[in-house]
Protein backbone atom coordinates (compact mmCIF):
# COMPACT_ATOMS: atom_id res chain seq x y z
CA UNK A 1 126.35 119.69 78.91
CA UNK A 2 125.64 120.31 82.65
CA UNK A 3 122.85 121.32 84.89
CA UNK A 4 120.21 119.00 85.84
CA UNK A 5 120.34 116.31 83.49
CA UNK A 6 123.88 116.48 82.63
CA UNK A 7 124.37 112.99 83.86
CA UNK A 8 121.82 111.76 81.19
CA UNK A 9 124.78 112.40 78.09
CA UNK A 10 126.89 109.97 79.88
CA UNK A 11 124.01 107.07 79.53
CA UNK A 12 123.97 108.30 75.59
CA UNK A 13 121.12 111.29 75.44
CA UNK A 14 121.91 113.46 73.01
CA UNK A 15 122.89 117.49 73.77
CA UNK A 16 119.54 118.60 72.26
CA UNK A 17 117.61 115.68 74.52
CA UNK A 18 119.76 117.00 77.76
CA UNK A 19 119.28 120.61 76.82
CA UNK A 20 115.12 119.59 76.71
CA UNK A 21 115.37 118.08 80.03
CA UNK A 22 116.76 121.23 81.45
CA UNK A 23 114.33 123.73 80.24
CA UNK A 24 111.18 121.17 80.54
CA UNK A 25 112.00 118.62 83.75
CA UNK A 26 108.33 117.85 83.81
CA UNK A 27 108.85 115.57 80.47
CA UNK A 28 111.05 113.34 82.72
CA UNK A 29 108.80 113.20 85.39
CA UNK A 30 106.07 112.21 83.40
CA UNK A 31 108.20 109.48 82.31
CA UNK A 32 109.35 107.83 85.39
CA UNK A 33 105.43 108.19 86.61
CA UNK A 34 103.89 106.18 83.11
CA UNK A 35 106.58 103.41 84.21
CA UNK A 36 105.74 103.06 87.58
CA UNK A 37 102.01 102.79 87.01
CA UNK A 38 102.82 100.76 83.81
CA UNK A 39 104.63 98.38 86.41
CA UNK A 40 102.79 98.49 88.68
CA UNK A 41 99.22 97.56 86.24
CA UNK A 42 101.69 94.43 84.98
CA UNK A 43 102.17 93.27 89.04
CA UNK A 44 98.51 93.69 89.90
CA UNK A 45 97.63 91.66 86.50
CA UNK A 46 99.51 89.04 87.25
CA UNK A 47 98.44 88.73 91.00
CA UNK A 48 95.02 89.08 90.38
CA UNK A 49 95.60 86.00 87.29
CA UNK A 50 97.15 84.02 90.06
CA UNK A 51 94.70 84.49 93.47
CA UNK A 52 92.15 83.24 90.95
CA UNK A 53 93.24 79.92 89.43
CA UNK A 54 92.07 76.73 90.38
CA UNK A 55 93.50 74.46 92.90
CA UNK A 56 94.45 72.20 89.61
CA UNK A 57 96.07 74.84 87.94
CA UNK A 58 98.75 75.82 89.98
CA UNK A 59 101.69 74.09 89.32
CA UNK A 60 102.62 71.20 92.45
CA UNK A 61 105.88 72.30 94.78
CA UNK A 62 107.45 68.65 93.70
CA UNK A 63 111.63 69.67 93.51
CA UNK A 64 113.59 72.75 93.40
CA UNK A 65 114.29 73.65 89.80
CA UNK A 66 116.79 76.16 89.69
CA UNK A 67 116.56 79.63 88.40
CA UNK A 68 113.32 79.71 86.44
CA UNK A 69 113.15 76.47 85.84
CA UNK A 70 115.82 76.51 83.31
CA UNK A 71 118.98 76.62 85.34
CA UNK A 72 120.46 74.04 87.60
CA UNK A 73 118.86 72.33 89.97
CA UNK A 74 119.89 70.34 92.88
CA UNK A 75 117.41 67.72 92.95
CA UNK A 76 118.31 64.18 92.89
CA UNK A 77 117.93 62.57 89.21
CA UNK A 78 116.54 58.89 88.77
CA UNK A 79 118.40 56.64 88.21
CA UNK A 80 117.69 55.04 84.26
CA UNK A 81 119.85 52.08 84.47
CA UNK A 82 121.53 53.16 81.58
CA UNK A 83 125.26 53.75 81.22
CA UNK A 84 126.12 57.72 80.14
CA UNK A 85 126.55 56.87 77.08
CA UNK A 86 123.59 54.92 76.33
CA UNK A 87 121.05 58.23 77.98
């Protein structure tokens, strides 16, 4: 299918959906417009949750944890006193 929106069969669109985006291009645009403003609602939300919490509520810079938290680290462990075996 070419024209246009031929490139959209190659991400998996269907010939009908291609041969829609063709003769109507304005669907698409209206698309990629309702996800910009959707992302951009979801990044003013969340800075507008975040200028206003208290002083107690934000979480203290203490040690780098990684990626999210979740992933490495870098930051120097205590010690337990405790063998490997026995953590």
């Amino acid at each position: 299918m070419s024209g246009q929106f031929g490139f959209m069969s190659k991400i998996g669109a269907t010939d009908e959906a291609v041969a829609v985006l063709n003769d109507q291009p304005y669907v698409f645009t209206i698309l990629v417009v309702v996800l910009v403003i959707i992302i951009a609602q979801i990044t003013l939300h969340w800075y507008i949750h975040y200028a206003t919490m208290k002083p107690e509520q934000k979480k203290k810079k203490a040690e780098s944890k990684g990626l999210f938290g979740l992933f490495g680290g870098g930051g120097k462990k205590k010690p337990t006193g405790k063998p490997p075996a026995m953590r």
